[in-house]
Protein backbone atom coordinates (compact mmCIF):
# COMPACT_ATOMS: atom_id res chain seq x y z
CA UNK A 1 29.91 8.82 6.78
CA UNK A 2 27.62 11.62 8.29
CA UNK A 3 23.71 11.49 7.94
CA UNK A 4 24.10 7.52 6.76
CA UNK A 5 21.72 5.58 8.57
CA UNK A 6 23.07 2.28 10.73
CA UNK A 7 22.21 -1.04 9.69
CA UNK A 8 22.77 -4.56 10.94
CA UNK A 9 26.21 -4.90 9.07
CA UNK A 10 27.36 -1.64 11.39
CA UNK A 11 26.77 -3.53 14.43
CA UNK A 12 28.01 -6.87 15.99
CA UNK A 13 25.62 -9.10 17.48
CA UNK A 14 27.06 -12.33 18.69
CA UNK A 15 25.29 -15.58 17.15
CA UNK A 16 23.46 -17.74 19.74
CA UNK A 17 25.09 -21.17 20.02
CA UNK A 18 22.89 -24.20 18.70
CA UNK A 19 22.62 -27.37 18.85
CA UNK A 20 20.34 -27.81 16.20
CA UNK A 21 21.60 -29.85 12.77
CA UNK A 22 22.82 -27.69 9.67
CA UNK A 23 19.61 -26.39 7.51
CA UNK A 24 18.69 -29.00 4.22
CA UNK A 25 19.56 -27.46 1.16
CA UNK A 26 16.55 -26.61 -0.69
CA UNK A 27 16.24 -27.97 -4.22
CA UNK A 28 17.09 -26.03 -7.13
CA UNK A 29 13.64 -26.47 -8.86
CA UNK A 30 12.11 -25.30 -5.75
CA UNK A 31 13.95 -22.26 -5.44
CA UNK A 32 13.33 -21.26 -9.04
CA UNK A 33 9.59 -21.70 -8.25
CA UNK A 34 10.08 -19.06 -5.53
CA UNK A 35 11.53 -16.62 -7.82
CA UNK A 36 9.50 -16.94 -10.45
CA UNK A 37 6.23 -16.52 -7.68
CA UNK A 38 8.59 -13.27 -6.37
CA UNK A 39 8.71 -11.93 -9.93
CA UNK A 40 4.94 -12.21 -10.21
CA UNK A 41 3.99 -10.65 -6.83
CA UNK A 42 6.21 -8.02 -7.70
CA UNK A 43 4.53 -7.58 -11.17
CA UNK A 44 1.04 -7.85 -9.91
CA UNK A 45 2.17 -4.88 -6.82
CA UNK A 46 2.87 -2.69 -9.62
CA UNK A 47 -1.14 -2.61 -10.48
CA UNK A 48 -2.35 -2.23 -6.79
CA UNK A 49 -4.38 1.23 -6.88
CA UNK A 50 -3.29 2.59 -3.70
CA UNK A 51 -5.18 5.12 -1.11
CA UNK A 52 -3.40 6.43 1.80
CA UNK A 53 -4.60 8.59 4.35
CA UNK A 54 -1.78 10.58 6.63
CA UNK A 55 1.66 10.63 6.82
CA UNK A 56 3.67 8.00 4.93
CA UNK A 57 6.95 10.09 4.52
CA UNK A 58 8.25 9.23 8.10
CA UNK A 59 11.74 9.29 8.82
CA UNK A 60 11.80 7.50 11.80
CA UNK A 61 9.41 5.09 14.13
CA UNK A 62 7.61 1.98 14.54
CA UNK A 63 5.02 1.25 12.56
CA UNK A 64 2.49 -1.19 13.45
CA UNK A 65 -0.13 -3.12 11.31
CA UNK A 66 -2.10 -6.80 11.40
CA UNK A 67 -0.06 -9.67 10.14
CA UNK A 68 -2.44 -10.45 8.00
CA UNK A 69 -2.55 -7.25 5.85
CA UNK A 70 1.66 -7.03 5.77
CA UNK A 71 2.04 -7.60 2.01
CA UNK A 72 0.76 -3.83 1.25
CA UNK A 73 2.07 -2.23 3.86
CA UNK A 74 5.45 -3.27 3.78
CA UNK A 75 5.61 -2.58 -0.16
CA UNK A 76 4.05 1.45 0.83
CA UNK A 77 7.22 1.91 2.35
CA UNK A 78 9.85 -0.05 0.16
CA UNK A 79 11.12 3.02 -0.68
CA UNK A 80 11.91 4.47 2.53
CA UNK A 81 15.15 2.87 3.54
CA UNK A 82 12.66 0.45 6.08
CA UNK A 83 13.53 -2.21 8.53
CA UNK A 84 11.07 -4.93 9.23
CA UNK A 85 10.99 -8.15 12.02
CA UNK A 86 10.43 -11.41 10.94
CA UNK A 87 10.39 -14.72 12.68
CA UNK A 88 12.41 -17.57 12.20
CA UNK A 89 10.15 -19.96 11.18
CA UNK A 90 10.24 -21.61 7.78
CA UNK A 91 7.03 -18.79 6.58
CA UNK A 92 9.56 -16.18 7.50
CA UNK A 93 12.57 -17.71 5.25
CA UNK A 94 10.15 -16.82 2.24
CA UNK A 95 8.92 -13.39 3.88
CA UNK A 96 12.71 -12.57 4.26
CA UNK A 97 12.89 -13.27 0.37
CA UNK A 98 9.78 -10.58 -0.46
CA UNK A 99 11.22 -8.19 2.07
CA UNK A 100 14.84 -8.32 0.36
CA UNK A 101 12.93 -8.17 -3.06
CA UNK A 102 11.68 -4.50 -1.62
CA UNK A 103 14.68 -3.14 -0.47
CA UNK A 104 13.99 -4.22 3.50
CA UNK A 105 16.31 -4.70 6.13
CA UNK A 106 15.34 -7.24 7.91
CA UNK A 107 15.78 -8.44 11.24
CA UNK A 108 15.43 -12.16 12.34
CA UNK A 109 13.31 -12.89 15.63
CA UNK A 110 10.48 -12.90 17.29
CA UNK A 111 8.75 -12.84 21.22
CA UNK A 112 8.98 -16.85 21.08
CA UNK A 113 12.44 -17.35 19.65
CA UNK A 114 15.33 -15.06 19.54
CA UNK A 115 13.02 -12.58 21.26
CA UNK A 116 15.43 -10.60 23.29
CA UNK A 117 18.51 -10.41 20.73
CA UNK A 118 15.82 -9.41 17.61
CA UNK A 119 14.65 -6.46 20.45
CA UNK A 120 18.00 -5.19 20.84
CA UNK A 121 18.15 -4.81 16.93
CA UNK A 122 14.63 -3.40 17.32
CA UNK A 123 15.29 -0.82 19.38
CA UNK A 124 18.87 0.12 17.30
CA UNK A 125 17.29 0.39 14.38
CA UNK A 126 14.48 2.48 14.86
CA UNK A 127 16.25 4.85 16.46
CA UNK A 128 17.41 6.10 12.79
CA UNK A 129 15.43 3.96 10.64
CA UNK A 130 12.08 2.83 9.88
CA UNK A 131 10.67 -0.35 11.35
CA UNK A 132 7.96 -2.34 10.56
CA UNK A 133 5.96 -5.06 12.99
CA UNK A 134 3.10 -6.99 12.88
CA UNK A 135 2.48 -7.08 16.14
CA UNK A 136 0.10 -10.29 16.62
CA UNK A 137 2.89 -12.65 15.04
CA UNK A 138 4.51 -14.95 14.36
CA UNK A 139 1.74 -17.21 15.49
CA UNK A 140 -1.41 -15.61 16.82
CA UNK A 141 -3.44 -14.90 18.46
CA UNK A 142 -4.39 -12.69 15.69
CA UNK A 143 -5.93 -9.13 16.08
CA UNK A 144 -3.93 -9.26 19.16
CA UNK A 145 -1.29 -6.79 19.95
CA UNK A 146 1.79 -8.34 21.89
CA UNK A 147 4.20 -5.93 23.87
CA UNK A 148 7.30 -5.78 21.79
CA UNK A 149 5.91 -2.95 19.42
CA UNK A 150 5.41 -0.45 22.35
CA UNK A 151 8.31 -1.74 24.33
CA UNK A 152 10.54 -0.90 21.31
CA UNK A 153 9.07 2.60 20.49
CA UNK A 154 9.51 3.24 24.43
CA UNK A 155 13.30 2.04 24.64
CA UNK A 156 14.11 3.73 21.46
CA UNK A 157 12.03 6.65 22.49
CA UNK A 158 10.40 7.23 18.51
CA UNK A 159 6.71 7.49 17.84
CA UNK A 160 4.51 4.37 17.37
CA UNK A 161 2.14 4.96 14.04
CA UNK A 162 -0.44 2.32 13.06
CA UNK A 163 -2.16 1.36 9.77
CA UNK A 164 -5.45 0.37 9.16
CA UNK A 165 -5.86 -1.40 5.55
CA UNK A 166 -8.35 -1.99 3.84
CA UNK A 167 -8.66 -4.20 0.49
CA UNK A 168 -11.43 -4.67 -2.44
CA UNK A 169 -10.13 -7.48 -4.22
CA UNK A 170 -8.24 -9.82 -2.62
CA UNK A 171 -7.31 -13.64 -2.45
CA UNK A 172 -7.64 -14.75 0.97
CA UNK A 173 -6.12 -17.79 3.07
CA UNK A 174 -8.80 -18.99 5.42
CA UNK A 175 -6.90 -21.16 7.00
CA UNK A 176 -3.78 -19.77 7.95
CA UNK A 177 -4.08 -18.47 11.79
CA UNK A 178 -3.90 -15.06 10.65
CA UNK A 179 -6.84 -15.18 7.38
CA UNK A 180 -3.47 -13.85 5.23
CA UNK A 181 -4.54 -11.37 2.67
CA UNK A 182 -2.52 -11.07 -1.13
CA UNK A 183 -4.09 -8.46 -3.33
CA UNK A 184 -4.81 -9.27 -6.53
CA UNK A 185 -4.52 -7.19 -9.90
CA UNK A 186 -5.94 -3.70 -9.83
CA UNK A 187 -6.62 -4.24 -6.29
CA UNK A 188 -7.61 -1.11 -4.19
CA UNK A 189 -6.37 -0.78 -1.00
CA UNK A 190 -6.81 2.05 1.26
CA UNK A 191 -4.54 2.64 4.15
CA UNK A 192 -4.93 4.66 6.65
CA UNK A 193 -1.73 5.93 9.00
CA UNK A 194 -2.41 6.64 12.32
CA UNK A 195 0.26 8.39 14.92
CA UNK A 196 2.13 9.58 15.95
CA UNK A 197 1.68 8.14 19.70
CA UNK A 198 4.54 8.57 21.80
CA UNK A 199 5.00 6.20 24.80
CA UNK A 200 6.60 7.92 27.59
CA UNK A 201 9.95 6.52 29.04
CA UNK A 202 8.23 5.59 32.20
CA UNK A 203 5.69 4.22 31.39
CA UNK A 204 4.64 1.11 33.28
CA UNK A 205 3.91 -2.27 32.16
CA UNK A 206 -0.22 -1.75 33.23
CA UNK A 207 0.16 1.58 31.33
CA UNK A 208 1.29 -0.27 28.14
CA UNK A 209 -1.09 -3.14 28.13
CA UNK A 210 -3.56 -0.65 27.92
CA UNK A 211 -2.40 1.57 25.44
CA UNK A 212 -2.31 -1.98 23.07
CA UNK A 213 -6.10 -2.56 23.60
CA UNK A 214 -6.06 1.48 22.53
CA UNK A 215 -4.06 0.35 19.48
CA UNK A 216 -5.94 -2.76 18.92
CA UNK A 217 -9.28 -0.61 18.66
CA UNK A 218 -7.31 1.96 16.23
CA UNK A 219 -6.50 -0.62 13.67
CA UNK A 220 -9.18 -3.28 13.90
């Protein structure tokens, strides 16, 4: 169908064997504690006062922010037909849930497992689509950019844009790696989009690593 944008179920990617024993089935009552702590975050979102600065009508790109400020930013662009990455750790089996709850599609994967398949999607995806990374996760170091944000903007040759957020009432988990930030009600967040960069196609590897301390500086 002409102008329909591609998504995962348009292309095949080949499961990588494992060895690993069948996922436990999680108990009913603690699935209907999820959903009923889904239904809340999405009632509470509906009170956020948000502020944003630039360009949030993109069609296309990569759009960077800190893990620890993704609850706001991926809800800006829920409506936007977006794409985000998340790992494939237990955390990201609930983030999957939010991001489905917002319209996402979401691919699985991350620099330490699944790195290079969840790239490939990467790059696919934001050729056409929106994507959305957090580019110090899964694990940290946080307020540290790692490569795949720039190397997918490069191989899929779209602009990289980065927001900086910024939160006045907020409930925050101190000792998570990444200080995780959930707004609370009435919560006023400004966000600021930054881009677009473009990342030339032959770019080096020294020429990227420096453009992320440029990034780092942009959204810190």
């Amino acid at each position: 169908m002409a102008g329909r944008r591609p998504t995962l179920s348009d292309h095949e990617f080949s499961p990588t064997p494992s060895n690993s024993p069948p996922k436990k089935k999680i108990p009913s009552s603690i699935t209907e504690m999820i959903n009923i702590g889904l239904f809340i975050l999405n009632l509470i979102s509906k009170t956020w006062r948000i502020h944003v600065k630039g360009n949030v009508n993109l069609s296309k790109g990569v759009i960077g922010f800190w893990h620890g400020d993704m609850i706001p930013c991926w809800y800006l662009f829920r409506k936007q037909s977006p794409c985000a990455l998340v790992s494939q750790s237990k955390d990201g089996e609930l983030l999957t849930k939010i991001l489905t709850m917002w319209s996402f599609n979401v691919v699985r994967g991350s620099s330490s497992k699944g790195g290079s398949e969840a790239l490939d999607k990467m790059v696919l995806l934001a050729k056409e689509n929106v994507l959305l990374i957090a580019p110090d996760g899964p694990r940290g170091p946080a307020l540290k950019m790692k490569p795949g944000i720039a190397v997918a903007a490069q191989r899929a040759q779209v602009p990289v844009y980065l927001i900086k957020t910024n939160m006045s009432f907020f409930k925050q988990f101190s000792k998570s790696w990444d200080h995780f930030k959930l707004p609370l009600p009435f919560c006023k967040i400004d966000m600021e989009i930054n881009g677009p960069y473009i990342i030339e196609s032959d770019a080096s590897k020294e020429d990227i690593n420096k453009l992320l301390v440029t990034f780092e500086g942009i959204i810190s």
